[in-house]
C-alpha atoms as a PDB file:
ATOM      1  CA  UNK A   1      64.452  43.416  14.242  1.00  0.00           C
ATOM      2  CA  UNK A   2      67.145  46.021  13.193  1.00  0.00           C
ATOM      3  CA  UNK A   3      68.029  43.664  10.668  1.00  0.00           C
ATOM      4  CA  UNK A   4      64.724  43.128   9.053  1.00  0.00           C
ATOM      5  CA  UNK A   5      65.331  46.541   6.620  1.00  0.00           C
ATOM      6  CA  UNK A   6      68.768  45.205   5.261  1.00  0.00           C
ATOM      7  CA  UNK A   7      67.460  42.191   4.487  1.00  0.00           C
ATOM      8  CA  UNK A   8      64.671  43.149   2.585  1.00  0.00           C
ATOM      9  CA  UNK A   9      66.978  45.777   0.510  1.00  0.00           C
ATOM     10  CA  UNK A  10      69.047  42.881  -0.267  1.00  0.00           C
ATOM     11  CA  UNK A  11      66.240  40.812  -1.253  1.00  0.00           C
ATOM     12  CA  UNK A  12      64.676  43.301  -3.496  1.00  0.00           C
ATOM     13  CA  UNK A  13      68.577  44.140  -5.188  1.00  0.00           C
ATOM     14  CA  UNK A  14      68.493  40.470  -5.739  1.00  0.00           C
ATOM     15  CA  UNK A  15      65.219  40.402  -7.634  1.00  0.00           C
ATOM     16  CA  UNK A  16      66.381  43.458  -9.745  1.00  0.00           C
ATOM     17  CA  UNK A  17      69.522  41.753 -10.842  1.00  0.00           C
ATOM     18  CA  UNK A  18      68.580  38.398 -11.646  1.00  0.00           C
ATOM     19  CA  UNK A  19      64.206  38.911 -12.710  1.00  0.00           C
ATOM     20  CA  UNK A  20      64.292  41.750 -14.983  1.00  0.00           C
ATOM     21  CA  UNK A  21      61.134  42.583 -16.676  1.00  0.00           C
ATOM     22  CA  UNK A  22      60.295  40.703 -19.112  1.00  0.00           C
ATOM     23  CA  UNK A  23      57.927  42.905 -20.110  1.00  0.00           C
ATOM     24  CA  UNK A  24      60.033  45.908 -20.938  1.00  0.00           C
ATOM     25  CA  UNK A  25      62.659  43.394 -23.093  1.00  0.00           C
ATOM     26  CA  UNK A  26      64.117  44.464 -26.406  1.00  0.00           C
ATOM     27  CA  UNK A  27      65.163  41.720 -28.596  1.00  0.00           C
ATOM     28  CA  UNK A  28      68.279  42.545 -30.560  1.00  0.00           C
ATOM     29  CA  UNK A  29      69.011  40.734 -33.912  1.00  0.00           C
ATOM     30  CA  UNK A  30      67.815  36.753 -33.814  1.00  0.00           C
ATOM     31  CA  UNK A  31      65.808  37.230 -30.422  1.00  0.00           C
ATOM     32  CA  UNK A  32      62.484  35.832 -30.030  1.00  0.00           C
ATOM     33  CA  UNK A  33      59.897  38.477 -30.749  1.00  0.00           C
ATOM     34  CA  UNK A  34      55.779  38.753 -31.475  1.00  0.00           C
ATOM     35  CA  UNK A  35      55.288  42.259 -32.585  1.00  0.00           C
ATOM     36  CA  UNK A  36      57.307  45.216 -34.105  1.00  0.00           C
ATOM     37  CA  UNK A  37      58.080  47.145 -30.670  1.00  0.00           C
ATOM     38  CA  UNK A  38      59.663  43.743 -29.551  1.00  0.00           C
ATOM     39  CA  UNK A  39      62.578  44.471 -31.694  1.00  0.00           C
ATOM     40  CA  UNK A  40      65.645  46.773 -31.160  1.00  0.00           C
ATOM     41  CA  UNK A  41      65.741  50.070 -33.749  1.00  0.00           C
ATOM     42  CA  UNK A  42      65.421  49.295 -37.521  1.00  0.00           C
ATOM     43  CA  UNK A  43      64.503  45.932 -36.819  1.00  0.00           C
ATOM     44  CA  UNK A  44      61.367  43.880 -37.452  1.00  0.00           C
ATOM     45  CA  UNK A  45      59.866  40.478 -36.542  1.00  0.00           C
ATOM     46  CA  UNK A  46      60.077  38.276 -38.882  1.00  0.00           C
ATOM     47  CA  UNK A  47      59.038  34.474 -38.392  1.00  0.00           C
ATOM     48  CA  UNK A  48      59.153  34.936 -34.382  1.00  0.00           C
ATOM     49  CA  UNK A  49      62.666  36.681 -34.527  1.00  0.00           C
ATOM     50  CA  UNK A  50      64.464  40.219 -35.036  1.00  0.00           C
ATOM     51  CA  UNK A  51      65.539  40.515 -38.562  1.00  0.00           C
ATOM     52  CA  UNK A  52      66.485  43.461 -40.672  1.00  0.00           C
ATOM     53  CA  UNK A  53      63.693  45.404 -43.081  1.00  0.00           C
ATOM     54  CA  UNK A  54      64.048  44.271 -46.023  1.00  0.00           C
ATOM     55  CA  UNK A  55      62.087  47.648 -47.138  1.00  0.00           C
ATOM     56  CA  UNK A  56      65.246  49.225 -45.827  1.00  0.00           C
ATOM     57  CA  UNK A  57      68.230  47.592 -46.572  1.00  0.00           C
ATOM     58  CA  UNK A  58      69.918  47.671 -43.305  1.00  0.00           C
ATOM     59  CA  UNK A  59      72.352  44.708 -42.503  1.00  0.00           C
ATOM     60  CA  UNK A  60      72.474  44.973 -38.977  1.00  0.00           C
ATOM     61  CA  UNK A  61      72.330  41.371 -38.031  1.00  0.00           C
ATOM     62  CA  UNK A  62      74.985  40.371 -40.910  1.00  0.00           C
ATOM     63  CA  UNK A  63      77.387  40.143 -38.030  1.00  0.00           C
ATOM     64  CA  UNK A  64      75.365  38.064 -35.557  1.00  0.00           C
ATOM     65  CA  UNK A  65      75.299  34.418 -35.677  1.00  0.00           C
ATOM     66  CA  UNK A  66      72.153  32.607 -36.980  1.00  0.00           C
ATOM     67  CA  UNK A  67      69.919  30.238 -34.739  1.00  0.00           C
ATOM     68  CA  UNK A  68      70.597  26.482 -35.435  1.00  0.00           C
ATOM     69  CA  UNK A  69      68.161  25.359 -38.412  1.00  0.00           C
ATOM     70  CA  UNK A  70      64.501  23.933 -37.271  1.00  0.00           C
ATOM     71  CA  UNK A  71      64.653  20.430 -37.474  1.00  0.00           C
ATOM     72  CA  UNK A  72      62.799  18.861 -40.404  1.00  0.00           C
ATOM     73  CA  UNK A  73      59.082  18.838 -40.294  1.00  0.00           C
ATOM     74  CA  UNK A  74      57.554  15.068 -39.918  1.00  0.00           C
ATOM     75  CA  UNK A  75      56.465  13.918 -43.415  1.00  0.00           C
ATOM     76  CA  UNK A  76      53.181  15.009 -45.027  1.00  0.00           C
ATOM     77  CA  UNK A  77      53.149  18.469 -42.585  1.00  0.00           C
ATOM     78  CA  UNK A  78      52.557  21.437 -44.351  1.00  0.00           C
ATOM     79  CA  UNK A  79      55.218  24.543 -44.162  1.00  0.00           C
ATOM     80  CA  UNK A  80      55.340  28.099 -44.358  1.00  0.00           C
ATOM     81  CA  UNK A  81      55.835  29.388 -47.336  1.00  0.00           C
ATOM     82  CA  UNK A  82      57.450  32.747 -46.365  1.00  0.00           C
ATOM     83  CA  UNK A  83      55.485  35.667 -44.735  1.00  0.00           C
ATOM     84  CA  UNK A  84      54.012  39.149 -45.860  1.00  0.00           C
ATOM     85  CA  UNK A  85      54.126  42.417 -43.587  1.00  0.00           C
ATOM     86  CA  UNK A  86      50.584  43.853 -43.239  1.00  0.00           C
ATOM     87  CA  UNK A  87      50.052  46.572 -41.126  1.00  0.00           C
ATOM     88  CA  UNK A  88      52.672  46.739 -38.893  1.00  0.00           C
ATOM     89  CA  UNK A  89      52.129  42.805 -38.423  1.00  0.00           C
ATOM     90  CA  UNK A  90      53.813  39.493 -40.094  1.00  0.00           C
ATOM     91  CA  UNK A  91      51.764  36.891 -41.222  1.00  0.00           C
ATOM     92  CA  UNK A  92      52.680  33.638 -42.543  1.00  0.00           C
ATOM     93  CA  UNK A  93      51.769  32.517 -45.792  1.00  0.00           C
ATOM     94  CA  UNK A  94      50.814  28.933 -46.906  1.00  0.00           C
ATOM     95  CA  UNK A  95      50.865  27.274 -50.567  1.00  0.00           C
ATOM     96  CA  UNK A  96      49.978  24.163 -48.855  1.00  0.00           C
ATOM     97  CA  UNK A  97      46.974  22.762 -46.508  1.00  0.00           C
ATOM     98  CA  UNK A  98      46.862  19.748 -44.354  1.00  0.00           C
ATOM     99  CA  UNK A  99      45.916  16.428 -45.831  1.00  0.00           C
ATOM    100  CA  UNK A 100      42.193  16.103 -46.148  1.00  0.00           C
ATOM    101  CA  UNK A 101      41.350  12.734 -44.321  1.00  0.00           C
ATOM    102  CA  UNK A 102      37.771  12.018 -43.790  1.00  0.00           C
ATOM    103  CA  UNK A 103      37.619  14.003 -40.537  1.00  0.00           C
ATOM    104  CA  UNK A 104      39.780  16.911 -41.419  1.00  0.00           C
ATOM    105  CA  UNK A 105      40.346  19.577 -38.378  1.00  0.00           C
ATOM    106  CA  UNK A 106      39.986  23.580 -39.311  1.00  0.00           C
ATOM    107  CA  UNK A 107      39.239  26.280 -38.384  1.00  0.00           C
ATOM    108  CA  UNK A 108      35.235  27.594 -39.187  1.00  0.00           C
ATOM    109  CA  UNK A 109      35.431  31.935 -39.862  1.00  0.00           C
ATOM    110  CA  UNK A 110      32.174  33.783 -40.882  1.00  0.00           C
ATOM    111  CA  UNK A 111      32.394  35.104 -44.619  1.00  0.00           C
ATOM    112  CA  UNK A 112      30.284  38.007 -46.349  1.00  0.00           C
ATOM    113  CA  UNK A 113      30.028  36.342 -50.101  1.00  0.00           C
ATOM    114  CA  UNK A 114      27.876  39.054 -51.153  1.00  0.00           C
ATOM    115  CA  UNK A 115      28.869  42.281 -53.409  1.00  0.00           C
ATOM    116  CA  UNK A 116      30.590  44.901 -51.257  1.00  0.00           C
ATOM    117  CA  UNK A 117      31.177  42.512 -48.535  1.00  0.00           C
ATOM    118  CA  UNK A 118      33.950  41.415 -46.405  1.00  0.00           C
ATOM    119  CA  UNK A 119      34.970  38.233 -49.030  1.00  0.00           C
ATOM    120  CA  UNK A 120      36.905  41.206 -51.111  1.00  0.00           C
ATOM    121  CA  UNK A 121      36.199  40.208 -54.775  1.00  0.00           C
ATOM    122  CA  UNK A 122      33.878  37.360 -56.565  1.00  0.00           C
ATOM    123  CA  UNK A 123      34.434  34.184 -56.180  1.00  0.00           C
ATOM    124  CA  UNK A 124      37.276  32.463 -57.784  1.00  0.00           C
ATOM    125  CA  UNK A 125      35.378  29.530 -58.914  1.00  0.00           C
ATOM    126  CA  UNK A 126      32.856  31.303 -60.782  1.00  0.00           C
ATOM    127  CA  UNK A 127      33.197  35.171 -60.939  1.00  0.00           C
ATOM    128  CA  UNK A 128      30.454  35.939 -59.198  1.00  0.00           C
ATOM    129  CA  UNK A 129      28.613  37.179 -55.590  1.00  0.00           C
ATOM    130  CA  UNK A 130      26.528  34.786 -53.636  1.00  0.00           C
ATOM    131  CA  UNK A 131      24.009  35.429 -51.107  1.00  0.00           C
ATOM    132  CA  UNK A 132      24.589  34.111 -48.160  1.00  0.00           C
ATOM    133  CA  UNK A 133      21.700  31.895 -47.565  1.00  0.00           C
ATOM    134  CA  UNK A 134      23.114  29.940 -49.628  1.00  0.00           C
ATOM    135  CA  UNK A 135      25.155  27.345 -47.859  1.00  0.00           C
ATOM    136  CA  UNK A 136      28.665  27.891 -49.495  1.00  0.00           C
ATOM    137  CA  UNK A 137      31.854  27.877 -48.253  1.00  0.00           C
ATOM    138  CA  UNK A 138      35.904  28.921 -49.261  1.00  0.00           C
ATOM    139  CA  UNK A 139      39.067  27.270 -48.612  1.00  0.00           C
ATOM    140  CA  UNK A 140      42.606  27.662 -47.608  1.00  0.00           C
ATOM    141  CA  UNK A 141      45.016  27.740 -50.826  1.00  0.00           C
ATOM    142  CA  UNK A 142      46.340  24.010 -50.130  1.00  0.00           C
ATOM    143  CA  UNK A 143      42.586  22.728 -49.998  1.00  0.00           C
ATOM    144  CA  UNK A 144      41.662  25.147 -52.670  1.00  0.00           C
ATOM    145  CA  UNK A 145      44.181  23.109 -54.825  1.00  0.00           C
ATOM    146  CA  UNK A 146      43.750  25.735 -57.557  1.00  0.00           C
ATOM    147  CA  UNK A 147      39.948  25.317 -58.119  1.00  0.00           C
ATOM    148  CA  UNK A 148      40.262  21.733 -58.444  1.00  0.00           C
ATOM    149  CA  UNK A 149      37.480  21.516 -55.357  1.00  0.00           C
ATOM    150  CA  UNK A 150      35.245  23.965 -57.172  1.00  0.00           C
ATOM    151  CA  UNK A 151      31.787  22.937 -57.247  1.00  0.00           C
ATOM    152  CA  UNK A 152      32.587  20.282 -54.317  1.00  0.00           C
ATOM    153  CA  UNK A 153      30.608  19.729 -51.536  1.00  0.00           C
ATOM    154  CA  UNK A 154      31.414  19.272 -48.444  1.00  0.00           C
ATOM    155  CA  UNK A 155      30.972  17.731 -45.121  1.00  0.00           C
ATOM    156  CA  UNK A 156      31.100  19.900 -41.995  1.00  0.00           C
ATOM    157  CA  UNK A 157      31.041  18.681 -38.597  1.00  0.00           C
ATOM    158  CA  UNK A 158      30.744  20.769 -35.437  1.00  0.00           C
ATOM    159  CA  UNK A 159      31.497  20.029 -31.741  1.00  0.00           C
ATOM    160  CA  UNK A 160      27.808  19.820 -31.224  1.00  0.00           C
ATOM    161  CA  UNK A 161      27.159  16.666 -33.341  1.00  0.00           C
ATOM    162  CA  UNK A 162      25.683  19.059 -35.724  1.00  0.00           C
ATOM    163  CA  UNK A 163      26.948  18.743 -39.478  1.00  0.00           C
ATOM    164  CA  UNK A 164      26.011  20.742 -42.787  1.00  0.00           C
ATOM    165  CA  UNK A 165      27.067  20.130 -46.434  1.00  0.00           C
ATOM    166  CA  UNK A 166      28.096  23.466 -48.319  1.00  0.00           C
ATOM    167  CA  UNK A 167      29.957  23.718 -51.813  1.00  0.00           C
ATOM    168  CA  UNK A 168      32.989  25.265 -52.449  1.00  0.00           C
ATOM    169  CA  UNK A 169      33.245  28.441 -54.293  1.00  0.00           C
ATOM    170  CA  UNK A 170      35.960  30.633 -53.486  1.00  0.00           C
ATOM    171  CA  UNK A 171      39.864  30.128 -52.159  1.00  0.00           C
ATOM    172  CA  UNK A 172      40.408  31.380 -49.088  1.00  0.00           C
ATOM    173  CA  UNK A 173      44.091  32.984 -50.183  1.00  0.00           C
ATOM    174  CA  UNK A 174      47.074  31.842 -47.960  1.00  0.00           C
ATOM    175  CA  UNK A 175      49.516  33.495 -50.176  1.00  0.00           C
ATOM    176  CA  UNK A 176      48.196  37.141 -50.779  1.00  0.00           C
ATOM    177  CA  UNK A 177      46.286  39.608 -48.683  1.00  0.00           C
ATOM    178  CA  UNK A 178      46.023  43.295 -47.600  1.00  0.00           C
ATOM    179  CA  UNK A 179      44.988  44.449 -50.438  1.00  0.00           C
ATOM    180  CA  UNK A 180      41.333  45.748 -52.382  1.00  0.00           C
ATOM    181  CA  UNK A 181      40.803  42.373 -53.979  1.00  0.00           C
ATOM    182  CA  UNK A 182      40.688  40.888 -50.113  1.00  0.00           C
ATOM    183  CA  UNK A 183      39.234  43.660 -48.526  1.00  0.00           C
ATOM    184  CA  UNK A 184      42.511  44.406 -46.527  1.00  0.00           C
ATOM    185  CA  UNK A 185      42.356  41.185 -44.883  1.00  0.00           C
ATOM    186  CA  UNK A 186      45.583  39.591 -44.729  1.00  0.00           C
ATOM    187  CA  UNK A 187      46.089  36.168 -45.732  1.00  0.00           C
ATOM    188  CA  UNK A 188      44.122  33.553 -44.417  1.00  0.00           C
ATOM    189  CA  UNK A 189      46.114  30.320 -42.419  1.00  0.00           C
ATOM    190  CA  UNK A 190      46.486  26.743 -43.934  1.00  0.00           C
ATOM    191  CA  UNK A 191      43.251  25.541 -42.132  1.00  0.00           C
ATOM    192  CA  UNK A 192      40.333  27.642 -42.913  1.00  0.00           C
ATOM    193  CA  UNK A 193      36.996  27.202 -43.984  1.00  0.00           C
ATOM    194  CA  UNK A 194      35.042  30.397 -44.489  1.00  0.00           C
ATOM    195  CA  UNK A 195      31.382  29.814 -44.694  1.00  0.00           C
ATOM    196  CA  UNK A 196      28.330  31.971 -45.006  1.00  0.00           C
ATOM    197  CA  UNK A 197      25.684  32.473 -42.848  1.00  0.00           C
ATOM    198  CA  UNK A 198      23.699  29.778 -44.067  1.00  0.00           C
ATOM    199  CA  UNK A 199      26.430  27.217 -42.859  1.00  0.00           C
ATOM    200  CA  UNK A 200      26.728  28.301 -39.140  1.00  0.00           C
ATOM    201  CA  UNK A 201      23.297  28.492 -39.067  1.00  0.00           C
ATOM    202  CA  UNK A 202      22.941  24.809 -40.229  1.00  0.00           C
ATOM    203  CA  UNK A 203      25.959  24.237 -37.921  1.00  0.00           C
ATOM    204  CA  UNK A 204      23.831  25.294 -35.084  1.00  0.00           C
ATOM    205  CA  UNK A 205      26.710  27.599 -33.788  1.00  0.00           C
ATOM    206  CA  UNK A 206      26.515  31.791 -33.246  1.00  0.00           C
ATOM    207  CA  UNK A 207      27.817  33.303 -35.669  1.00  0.00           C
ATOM    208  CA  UNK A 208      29.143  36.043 -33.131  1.00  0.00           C
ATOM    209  CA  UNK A 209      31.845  33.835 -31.782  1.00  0.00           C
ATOM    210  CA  UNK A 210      33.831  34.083 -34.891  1.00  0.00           C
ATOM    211  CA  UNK A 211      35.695  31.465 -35.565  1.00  0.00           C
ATOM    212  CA  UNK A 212      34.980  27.681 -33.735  1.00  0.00           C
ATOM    213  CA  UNK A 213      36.732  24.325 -34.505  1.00  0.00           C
ATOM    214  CA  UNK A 214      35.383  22.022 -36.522  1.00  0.00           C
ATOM    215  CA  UNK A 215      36.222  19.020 -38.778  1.00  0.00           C
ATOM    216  CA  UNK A 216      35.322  18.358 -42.766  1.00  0.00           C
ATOM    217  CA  UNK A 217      35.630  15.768 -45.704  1.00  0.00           C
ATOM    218  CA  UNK A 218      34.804  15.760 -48.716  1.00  0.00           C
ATOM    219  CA  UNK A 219      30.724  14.701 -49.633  1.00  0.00           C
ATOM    220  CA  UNK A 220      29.226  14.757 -52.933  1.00  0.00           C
ATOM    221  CA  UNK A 221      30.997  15.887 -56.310  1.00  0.00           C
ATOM    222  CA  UNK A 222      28.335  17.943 -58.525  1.00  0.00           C
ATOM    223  CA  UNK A 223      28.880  20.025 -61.722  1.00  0.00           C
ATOM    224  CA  UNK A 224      29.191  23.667 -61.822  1.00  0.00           C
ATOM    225  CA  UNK A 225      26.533  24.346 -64.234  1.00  0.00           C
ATOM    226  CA  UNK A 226      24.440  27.626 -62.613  1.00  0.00           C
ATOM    227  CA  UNK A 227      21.272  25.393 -62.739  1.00  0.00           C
ATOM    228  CA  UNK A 228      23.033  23.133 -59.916  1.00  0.00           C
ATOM    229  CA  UNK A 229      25.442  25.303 -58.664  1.00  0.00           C
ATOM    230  CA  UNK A 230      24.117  26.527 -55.592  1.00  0.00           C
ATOM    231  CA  UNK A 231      22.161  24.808 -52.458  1.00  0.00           C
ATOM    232  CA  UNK A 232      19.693  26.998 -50.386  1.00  0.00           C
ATOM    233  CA  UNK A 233      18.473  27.253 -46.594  1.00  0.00           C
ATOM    234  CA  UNK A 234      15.499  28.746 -45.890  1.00  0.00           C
END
């Protein structure tokens, strides 16, 4: 019995020496990191690693060797473009969207089109507010494809078996964010589809959840004339 104290001393030196906390870890220049206080001094996560501020000008990790090169992405994937610090926080930023097939996975967001709302400015398709009862949706940069959907509808499909045809009338920016013209809301990823109220409600899905998964294709190509521009739900 005299040796049951020694042995658990030695057990818990053992545990100290080789299982650190992971929790308390410091990444130095090229470690793995998620936020800001992962990262050692001046440094900052950039892209899942340590980096130096740019802001700054430091050239701390001149010196350190870089991580191998990512291998090459399959064909027809889309890329990050580069990133933009908001808040404290990194986000990726897109130019590019998946391809649209004709069941199309993304990401469903909720989306205040209205004046003063959380959309940030009017649309891009037509300069204006909506209300949102009307079913109308906006779209990552990529799917966006510089207003060339404008006036598009489209097919949504929920888990549910639920579906709901909205237009397109705003981009859903992937390159710029945190500032007035988005409301502070930095930029969105390569898969969304922000839609009104109208559109989860058609959807059958609460609103309060979010975000959900859903899939889309394109429907019916219409004109952008304001006598057809917009559908309602009632």
């Amino acid at each position: 019995m005299a040796d049951i104290p020694l042995l658990s001393s030695l057990c818990l030196t053992y545990a100290i020496f080789f299982f650190p906390s992971i929790a308390s870890a410091i990444s130095s220049c090229n470690g793995p990191c998620r936020t800001l206080d992962d990262c050692d001094g001046q440094l900052i996560c950039i892209n899942g690693k340590c980096d130096d501020d740019p802001d700054v000008g430091t050239h701390l990790c001149d010196s350190f060797p870089s991580s191998p090169p990512p291998p090459p992405p399959p064909p027809g994937e889309c890329q990050s473009s580069g990133t933009l610090i908001c808040r404290g926080q990194t986000y990726p930023t897109y130019t590019c969207s998946p391809p649209i097939t004709s069941s199309t996975p993304a990401i469903l967001l909720t989306n205040d089109f209205s004046e003063g709302g959380n959309g940030g400015g009017p649309s891009e398709c037509d300069g204006r507010y909506h209300n949102n009862s009307d079913l109308i949706v906006s779209l990552s940069t990529g799917w966006y494809n510089g207003g060339l959907l404008c006036g598009t509808m489209i097919k949504i499909m929920a888990d549910n078996g639920r579906s709901a045809r909205a237009m397109v009338v705003d981009e859903c920016d992937s390159r710029l964010g945190c500032d007035d013209e988005h409301s502070g809301q930095p930029p969105c990823e390569n898969n969304i589809i922000n839609g009104s109220d109208a559109v989860w409600t058609a959807l059958g899905v609460d609103k309060e959840l979010g975000e959900v998964n859903v899939t889309w294709t394109r429907a019916i190509d219409v004109g952008c004339g304001p006598s057809n521009y917009i559908v309602h739900i009632m």
